[in-house]
PDB file of N, CA and C in Angstrom:
ATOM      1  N   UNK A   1       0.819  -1.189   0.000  1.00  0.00           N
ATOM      2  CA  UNK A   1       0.000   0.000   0.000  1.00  0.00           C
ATOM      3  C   UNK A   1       0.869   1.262   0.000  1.00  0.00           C
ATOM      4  N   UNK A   2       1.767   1.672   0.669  1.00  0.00           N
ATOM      5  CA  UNK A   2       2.826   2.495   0.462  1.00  0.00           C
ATOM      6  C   UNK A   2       3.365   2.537  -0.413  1.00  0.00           C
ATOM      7  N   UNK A   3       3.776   1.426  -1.121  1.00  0.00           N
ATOM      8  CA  UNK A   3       4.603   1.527  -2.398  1.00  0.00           C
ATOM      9  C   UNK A   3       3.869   2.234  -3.033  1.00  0.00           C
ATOM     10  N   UNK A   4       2.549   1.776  -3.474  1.00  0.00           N
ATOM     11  CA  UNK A   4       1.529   2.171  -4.697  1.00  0.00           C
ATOM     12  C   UNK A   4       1.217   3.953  -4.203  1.00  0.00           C
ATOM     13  N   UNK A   5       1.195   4.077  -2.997  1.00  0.00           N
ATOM     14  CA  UNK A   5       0.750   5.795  -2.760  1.00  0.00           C
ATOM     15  C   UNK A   5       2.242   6.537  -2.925  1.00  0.00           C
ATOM     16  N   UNK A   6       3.571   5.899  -3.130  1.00  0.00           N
ATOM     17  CA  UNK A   6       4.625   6.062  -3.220  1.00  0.00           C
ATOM     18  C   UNK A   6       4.683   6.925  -4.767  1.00  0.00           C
ATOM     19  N   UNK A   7       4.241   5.642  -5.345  1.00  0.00           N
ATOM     20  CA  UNK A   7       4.452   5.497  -7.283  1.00  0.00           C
ATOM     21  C   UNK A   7       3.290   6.834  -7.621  1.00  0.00           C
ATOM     22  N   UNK A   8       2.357   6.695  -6.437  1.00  0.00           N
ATOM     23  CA  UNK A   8       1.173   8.069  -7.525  1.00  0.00           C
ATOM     24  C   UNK A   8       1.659   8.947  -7.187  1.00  0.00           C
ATOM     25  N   UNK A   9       2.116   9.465  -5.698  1.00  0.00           N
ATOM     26  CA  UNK A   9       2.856  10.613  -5.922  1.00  0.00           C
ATOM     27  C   UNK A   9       4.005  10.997  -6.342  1.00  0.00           C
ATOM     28  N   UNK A  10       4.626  10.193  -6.803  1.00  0.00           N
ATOM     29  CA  UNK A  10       6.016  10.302  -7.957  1.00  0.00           C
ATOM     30  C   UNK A  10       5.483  10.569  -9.254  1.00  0.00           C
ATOM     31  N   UNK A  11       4.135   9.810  -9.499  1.00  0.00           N
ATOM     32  CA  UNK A  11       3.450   9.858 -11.026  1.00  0.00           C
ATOM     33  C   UNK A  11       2.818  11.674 -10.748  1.00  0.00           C
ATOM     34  N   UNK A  12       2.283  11.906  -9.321  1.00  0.00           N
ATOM     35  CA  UNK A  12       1.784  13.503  -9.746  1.00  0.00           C
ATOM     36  C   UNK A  12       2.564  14.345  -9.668  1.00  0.00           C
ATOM     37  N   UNK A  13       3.821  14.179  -8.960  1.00  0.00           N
ATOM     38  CA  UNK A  13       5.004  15.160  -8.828  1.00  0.00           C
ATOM     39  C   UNK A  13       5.385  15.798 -10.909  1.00  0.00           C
ATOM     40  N   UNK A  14       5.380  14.163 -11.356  1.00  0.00           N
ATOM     41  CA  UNK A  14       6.172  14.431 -12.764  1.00  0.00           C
ATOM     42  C   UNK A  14       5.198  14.660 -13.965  1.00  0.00           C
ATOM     43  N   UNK A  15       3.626  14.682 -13.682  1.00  0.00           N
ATOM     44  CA  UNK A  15       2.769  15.065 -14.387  1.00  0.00           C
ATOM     45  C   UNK A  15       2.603  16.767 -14.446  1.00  0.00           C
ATOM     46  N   UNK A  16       2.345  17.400 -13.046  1.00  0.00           N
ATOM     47  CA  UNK A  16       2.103  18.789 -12.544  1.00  0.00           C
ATOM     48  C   UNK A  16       3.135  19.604 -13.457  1.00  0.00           C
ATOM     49  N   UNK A  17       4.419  19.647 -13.911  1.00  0.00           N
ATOM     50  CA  UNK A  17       4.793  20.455 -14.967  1.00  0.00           C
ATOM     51  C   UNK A  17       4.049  20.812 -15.957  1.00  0.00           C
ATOM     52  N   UNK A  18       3.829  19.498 -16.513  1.00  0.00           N
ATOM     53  CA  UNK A  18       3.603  18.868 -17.753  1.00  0.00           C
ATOM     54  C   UNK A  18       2.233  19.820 -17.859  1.00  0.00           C
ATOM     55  N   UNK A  19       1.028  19.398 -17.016  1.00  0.00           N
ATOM     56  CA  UNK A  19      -0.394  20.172 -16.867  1.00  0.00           C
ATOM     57  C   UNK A  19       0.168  21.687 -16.709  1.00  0.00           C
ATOM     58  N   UNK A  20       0.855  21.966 -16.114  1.00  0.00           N
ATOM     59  CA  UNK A  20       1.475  23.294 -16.316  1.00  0.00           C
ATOM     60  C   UNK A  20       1.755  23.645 -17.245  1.00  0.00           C
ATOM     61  N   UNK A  21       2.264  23.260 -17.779  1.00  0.00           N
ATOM     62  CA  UNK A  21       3.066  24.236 -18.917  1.00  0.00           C
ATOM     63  C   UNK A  21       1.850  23.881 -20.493  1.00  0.00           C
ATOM     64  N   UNK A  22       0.896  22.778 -20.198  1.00  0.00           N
ATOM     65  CA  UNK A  22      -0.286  22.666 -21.110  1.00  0.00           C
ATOM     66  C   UNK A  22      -1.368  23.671 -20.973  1.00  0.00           C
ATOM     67  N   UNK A  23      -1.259  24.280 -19.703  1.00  0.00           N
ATOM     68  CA  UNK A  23      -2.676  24.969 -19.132  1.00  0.00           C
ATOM     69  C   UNK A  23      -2.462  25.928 -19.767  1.00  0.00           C
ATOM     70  N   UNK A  24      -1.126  26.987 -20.042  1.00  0.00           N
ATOM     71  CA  UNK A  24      -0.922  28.577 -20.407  1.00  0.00           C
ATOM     72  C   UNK A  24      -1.183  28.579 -21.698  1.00  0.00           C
ATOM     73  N   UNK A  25      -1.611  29.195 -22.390  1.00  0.00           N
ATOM     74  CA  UNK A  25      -2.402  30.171 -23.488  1.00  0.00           C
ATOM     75  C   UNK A  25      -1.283  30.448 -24.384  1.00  0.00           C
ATOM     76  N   UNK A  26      -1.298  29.857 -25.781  1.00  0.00           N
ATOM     77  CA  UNK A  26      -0.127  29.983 -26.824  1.00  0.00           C
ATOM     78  C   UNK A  26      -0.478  31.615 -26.736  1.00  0.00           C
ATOM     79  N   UNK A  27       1.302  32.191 -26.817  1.00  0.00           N
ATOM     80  CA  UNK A  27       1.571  33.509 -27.646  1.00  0.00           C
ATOM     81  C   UNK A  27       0.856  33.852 -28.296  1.00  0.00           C
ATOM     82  N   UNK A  28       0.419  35.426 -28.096  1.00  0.00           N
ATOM     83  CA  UNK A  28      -0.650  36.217 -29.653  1.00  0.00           C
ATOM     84  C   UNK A  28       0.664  36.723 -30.114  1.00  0.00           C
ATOM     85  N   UNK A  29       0.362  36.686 -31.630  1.00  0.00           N
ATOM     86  CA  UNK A  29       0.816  37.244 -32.692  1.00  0.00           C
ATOM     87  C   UNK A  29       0.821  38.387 -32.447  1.00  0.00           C
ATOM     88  N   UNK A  30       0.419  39.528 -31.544  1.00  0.00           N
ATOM     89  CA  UNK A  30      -0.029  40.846 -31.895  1.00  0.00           C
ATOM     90  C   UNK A  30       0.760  42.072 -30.894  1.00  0.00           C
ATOM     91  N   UNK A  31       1.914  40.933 -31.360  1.00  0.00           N
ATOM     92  CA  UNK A  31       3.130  41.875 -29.976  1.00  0.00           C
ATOM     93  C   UNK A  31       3.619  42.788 -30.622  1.00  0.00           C
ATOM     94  N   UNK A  32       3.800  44.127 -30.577  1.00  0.00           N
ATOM     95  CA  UNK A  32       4.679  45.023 -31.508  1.00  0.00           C
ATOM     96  C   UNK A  32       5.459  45.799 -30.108  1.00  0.00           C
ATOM     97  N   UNK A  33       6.729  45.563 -30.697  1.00  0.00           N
ATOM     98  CA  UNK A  33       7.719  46.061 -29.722  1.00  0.00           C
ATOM     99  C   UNK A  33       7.439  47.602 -29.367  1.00  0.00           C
ATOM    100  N   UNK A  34       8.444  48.436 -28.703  1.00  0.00           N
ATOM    101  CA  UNK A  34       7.696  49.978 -28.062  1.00  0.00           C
ATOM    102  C   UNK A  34       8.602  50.317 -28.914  1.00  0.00           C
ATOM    103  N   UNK A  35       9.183  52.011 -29.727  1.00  0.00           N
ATOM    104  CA  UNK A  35       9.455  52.420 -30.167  1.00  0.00           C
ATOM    105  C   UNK A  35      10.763  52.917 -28.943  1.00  0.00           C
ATOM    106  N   UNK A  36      11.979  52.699 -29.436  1.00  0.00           N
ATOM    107  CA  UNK A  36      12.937  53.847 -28.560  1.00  0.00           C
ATOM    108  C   UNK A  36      12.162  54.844 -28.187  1.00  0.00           C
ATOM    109  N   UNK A  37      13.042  55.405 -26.569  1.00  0.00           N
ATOM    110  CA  UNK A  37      12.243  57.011 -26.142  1.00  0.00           C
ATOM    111  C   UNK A  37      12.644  57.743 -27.203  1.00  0.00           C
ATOM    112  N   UNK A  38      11.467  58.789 -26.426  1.00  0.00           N
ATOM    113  CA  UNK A  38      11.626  60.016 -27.494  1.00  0.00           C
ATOM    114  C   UNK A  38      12.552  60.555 -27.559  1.00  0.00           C
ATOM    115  N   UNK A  39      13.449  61.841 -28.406  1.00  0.00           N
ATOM    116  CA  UNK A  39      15.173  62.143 -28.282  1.00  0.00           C
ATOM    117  C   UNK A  39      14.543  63.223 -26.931  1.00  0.00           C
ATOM    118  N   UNK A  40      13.466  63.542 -26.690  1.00  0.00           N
ATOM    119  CA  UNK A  40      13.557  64.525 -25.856  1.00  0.00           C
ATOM    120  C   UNK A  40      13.712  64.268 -24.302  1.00  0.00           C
ATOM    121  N   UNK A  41      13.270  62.771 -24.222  1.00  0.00           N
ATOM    122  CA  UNK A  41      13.085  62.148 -22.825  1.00  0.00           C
ATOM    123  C   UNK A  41      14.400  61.884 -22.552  1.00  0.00           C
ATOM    124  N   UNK A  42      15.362  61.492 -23.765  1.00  0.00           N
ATOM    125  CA  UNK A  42      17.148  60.869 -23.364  1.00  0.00           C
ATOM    126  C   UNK A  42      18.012  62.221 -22.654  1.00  0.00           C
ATOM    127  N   UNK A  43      18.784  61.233 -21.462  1.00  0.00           N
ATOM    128  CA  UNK A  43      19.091  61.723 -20.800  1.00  0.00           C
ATOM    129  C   UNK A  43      20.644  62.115 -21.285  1.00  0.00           C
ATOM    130  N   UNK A  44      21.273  63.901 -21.585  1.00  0.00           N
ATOM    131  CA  UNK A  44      23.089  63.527 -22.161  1.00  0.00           C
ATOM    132  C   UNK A  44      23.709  62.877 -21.047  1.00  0.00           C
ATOM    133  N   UNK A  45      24.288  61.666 -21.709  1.00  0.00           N
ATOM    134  CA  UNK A  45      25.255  61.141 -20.998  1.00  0.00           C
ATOM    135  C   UNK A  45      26.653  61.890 -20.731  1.00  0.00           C
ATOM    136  N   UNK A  46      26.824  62.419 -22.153  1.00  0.00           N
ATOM    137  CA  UNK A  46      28.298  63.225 -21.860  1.00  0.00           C
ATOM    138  C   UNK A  46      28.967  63.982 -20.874  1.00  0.00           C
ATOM    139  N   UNK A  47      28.085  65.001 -20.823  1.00  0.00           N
ATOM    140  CA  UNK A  47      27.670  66.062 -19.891  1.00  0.00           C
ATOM    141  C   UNK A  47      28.131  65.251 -18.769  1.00  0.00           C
ATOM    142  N   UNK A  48      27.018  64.750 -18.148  1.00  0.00           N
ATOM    143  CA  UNK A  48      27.223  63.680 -16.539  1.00  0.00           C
ATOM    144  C   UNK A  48      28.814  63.306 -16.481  1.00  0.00           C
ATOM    145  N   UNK A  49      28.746  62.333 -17.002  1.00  0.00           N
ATOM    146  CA  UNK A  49      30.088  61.411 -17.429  1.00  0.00           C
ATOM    147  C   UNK A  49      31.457  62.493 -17.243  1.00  0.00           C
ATOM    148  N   UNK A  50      31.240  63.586 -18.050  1.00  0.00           N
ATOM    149  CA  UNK A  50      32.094  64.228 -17.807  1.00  0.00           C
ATOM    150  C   UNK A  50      32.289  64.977 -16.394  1.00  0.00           C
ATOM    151  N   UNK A  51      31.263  65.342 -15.878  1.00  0.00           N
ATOM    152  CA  UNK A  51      31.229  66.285 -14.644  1.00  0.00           C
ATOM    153  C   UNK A  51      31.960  65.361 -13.820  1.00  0.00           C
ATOM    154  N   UNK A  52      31.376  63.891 -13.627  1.00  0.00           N
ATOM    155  CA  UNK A  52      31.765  63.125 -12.675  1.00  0.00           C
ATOM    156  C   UNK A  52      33.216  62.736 -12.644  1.00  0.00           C
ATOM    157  N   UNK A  53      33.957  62.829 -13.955  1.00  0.00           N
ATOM    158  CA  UNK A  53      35.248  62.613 -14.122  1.00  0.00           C
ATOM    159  C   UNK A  53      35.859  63.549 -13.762  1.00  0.00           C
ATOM    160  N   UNK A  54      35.791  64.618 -14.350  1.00  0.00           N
ATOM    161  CA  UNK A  54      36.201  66.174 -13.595  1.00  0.00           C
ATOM    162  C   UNK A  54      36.622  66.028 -12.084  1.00  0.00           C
ATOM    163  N   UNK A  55      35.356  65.920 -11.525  1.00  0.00           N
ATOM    164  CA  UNK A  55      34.992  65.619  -9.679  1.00  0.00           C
ATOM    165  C   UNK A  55      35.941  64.947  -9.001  1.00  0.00           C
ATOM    166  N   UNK A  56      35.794  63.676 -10.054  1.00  0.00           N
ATOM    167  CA  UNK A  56      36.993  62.703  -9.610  1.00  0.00           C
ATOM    168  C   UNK A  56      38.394  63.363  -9.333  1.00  0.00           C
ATOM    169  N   UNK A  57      39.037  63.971 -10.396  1.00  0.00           N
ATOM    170  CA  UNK A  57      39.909  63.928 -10.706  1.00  0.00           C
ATOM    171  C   UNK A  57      40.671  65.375  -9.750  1.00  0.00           C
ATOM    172  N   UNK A  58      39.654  66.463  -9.578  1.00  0.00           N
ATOM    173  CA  UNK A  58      39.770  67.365  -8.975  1.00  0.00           C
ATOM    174  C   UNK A  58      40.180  66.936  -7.471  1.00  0.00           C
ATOM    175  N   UNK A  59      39.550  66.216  -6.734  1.00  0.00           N
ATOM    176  CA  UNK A  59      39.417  65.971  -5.649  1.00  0.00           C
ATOM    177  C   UNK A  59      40.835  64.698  -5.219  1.00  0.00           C
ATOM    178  N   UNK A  60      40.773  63.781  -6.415  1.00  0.00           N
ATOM    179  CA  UNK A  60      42.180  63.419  -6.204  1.00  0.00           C
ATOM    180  C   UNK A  60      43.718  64.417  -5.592  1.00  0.00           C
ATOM    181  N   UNK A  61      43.403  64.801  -6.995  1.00  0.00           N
ATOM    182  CA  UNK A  61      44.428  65.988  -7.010  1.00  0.00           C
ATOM    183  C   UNK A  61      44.402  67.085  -5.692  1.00  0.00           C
ATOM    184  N   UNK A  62      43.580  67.344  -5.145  1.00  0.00           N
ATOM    185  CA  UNK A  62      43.453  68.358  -3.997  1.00  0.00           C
ATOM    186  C   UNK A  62      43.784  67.219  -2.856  1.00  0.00           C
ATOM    187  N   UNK A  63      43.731  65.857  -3.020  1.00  0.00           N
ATOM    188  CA  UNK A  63      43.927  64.893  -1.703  1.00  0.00           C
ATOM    189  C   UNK A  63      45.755  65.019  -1.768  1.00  0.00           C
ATOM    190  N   UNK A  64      46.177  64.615  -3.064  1.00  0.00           N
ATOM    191  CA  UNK A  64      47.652  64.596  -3.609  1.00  0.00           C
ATOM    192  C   UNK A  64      48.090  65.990  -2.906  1.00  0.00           C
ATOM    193  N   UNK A  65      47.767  66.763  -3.063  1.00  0.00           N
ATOM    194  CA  UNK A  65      48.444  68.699  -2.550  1.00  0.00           C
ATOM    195  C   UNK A  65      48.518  68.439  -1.226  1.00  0.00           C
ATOM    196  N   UNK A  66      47.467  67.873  -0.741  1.00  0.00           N
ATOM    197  CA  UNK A  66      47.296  68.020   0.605  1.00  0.00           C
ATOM    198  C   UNK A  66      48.049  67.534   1.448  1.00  0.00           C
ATOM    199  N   UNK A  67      48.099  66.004   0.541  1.00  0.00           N
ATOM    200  CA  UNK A  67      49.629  65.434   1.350  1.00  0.00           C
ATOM    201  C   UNK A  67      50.572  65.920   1.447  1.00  0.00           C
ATOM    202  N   UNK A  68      51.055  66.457   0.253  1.00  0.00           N
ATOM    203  CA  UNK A  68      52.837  66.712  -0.055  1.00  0.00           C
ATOM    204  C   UNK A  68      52.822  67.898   0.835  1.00  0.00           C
ATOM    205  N   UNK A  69      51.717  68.597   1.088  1.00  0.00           N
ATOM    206  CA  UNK A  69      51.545  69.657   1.956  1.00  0.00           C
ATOM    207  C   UNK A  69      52.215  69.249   3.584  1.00  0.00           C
ATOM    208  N   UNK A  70      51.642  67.916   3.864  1.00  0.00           N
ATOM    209  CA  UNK A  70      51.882  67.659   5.491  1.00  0.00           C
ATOM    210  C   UNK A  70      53.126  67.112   5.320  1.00  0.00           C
ATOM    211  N   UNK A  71      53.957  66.278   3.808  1.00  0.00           N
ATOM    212  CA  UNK A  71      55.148  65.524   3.997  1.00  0.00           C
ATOM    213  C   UNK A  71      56.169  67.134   4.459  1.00  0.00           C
ATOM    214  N   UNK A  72      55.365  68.380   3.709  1.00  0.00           N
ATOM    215  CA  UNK A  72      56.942  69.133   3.796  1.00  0.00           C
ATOM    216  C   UNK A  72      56.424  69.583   4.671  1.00  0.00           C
ATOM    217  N   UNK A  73      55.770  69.759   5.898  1.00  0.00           N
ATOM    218  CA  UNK A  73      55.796  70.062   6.977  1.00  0.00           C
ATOM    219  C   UNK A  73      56.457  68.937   8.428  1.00  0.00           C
ATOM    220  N   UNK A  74      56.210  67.864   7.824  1.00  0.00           N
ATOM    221  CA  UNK A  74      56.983  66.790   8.756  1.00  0.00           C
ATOM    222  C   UNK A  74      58.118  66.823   8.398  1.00  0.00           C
ATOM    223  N   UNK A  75      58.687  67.006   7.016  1.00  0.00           N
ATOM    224  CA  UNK A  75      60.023  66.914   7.125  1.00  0.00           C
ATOM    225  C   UNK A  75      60.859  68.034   7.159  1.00  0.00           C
ATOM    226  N   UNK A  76      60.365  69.425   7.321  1.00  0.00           N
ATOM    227  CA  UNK A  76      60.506  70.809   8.247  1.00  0.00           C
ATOM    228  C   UNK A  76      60.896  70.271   9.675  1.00  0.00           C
ATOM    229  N   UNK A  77      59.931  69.842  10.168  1.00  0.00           N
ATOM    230  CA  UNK A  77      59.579  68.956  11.485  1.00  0.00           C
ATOM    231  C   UNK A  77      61.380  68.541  11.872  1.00  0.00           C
ATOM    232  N   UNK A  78      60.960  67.692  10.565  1.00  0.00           N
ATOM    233  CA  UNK A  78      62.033  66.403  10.948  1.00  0.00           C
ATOM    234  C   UNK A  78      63.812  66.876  11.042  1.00  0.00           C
ATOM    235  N   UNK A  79      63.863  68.194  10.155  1.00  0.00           N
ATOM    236  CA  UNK A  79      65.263  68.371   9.951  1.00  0.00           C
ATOM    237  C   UNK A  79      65.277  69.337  10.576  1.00  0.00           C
ATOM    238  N   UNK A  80      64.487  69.921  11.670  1.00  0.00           N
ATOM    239  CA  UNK A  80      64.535  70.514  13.033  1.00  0.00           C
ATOM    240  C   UNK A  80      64.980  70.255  14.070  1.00  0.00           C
ATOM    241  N   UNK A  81      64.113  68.957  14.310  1.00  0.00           N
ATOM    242  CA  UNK A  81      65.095  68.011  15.535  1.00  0.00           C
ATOM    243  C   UNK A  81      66.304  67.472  15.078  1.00  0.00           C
ATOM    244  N   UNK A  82      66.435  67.444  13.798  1.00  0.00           N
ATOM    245  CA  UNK A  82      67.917  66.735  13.614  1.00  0.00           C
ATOM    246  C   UNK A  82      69.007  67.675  14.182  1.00  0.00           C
ATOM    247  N   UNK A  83      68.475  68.953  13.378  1.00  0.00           N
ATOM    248  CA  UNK A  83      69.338  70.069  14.012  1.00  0.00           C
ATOM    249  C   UNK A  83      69.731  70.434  15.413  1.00  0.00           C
ATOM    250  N   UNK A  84      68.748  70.038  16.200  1.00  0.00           N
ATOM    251  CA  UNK A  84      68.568  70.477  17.402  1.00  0.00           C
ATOM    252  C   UNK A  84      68.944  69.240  17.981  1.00  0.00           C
ATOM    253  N   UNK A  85      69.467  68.310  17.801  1.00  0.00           N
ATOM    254  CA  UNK A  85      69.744  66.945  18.594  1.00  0.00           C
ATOM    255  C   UNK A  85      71.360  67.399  18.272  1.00  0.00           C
ATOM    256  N   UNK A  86      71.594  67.683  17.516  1.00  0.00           N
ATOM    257  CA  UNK A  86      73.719  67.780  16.954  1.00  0.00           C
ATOM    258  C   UNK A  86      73.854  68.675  17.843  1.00  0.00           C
TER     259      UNK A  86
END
């Protein structure tokens, strides 16, 4: 008796796709793709793209100053005490 309630639910496990994928409704023919947006809705990429590179690059560069800024103050620093230790 187990075996056999075993085998039907193995038989409904591997049927239930099958009724699935029979039940859904063939494709209509009557698909027409959307037209690209309008040129007025597109967003310039250039513009952006560029600002953000700019940004980047600005802010690098002001991190770079900033350092060499504190190296020549530590090594002001540094050849102070050297002086002052001789």
């Amino acid at each position: 008796m187990m075996r056999l309630r075993s085998l039907l639910l193995c038989g409904c496990l591997i049927a239930m796709p099958i009724a699935a994928t029979a039940a859904q409704p063939p494709p209509s023919g009557d698909f027409v793709p959307v037209d690209e947006t309008l040129p007025g809705e597109q967003i310039p990429a250039l513009p952006l793209i560029a600002t953000a590179y700019g940004f980047i690059w600005v802010v690098l560069l002001g991190y770079v100053w900033t350092i060499g800024r504190r190296l020549q103050k530590v090594e002001s620093e540094l050849a102070a005490l050297e002086s002052r230790g001789k």
